[in-house]
Protein backbone atom coordinates (compact mmCIF):
# COMPACT_ATOMS: atom_id res chain seq x y z
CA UNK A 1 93.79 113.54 111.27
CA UNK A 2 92.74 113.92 115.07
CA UNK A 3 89.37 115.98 115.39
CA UNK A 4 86.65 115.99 117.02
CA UNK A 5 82.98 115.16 115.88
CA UNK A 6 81.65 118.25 115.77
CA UNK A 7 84.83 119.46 113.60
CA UNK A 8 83.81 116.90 110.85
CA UNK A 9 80.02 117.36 110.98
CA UNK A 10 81.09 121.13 110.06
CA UNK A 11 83.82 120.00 107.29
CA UNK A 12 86.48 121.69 109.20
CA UNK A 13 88.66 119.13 108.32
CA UNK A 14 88.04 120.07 104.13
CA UNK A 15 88.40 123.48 104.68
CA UNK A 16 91.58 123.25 105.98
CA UNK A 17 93.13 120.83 103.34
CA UNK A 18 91.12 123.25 101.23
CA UNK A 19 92.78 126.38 102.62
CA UNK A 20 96.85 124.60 102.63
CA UNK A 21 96.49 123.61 98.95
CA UNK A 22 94.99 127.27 97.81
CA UNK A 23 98.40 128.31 99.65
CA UNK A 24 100.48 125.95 98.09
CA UNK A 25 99.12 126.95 94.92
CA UNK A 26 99.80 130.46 95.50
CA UNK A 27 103.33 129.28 96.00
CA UNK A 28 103.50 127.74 92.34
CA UNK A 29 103.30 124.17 93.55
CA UNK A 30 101.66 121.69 91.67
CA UNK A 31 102.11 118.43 93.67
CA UNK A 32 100.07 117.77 97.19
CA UNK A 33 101.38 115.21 99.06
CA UNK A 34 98.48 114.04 100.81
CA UNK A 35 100.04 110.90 102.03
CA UNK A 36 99.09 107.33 102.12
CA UNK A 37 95.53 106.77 103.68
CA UNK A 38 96.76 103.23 105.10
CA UNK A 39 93.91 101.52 103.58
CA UNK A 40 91.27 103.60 105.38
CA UNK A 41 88.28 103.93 103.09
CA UNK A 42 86.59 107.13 104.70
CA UNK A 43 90.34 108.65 104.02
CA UNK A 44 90.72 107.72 100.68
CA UNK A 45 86.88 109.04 99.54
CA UNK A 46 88.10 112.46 101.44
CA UNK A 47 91.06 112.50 99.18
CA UNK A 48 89.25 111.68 95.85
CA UNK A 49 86.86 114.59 96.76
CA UNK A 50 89.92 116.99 95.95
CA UNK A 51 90.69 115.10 92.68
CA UNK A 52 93.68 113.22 94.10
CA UNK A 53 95.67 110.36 92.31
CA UNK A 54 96.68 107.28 93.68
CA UNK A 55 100.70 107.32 93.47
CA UNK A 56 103.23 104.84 94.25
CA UNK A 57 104.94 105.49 97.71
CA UNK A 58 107.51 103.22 98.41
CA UNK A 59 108.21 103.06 102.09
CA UNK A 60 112.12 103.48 102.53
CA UNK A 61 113.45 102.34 106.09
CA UNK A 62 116.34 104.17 106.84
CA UNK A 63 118.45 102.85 110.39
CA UNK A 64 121.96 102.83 111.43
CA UNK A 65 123.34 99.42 112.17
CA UNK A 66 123.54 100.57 115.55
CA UNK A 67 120.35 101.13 116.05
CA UNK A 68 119.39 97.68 114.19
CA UNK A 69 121.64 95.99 117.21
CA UNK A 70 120.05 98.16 120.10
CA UNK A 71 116.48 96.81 118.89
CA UNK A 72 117.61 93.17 118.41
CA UNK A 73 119.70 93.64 121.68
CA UNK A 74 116.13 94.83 123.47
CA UNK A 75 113.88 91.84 121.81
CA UNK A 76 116.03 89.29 122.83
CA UNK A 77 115.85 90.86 126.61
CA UNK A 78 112.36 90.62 126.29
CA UNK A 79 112.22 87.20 124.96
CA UNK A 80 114.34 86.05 127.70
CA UNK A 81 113.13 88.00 130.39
């Protein structure tokens, strides 16, 4: 999440995550994808706060052979050139 300093020394950044999931509950949901925190400790402690669970989340790659021979195609350029 991009913010600035003075946004997190106010905990803008909770009262918005606060806010979306007080929607989403509104909407009957009762799963909040917060996403992976990519190891990041400060993210994970922010999660935690809101009682989240650590989840599997299996990263699926999803690319057309196509595209798989444009980027080898464009390595091999730069390789060679």
């Amino acid at each position: 999440m991009a913010v600035d300093e003075d946004c997190f020394r106010h905990g803008l950044p909770s009262l918005l995550a606060h806010q979306v999931m007080v929607d989403a509950m509104g909407r009957d949901c009762r799963v909040f994808d917060m996403n992976p925190s990519g190891g990041h400790e400060g993210s994970d402690a922010f999660k935690k706060s809101f009682g989240a669970e650590l989840l599997p989340a299996p990263v699926l790659k999803t690319t057309s052979l196509r595209a798989e021979l444009i980027r080898g195609v464009s390595r091999l350029a730069q390789l060679a050139g």
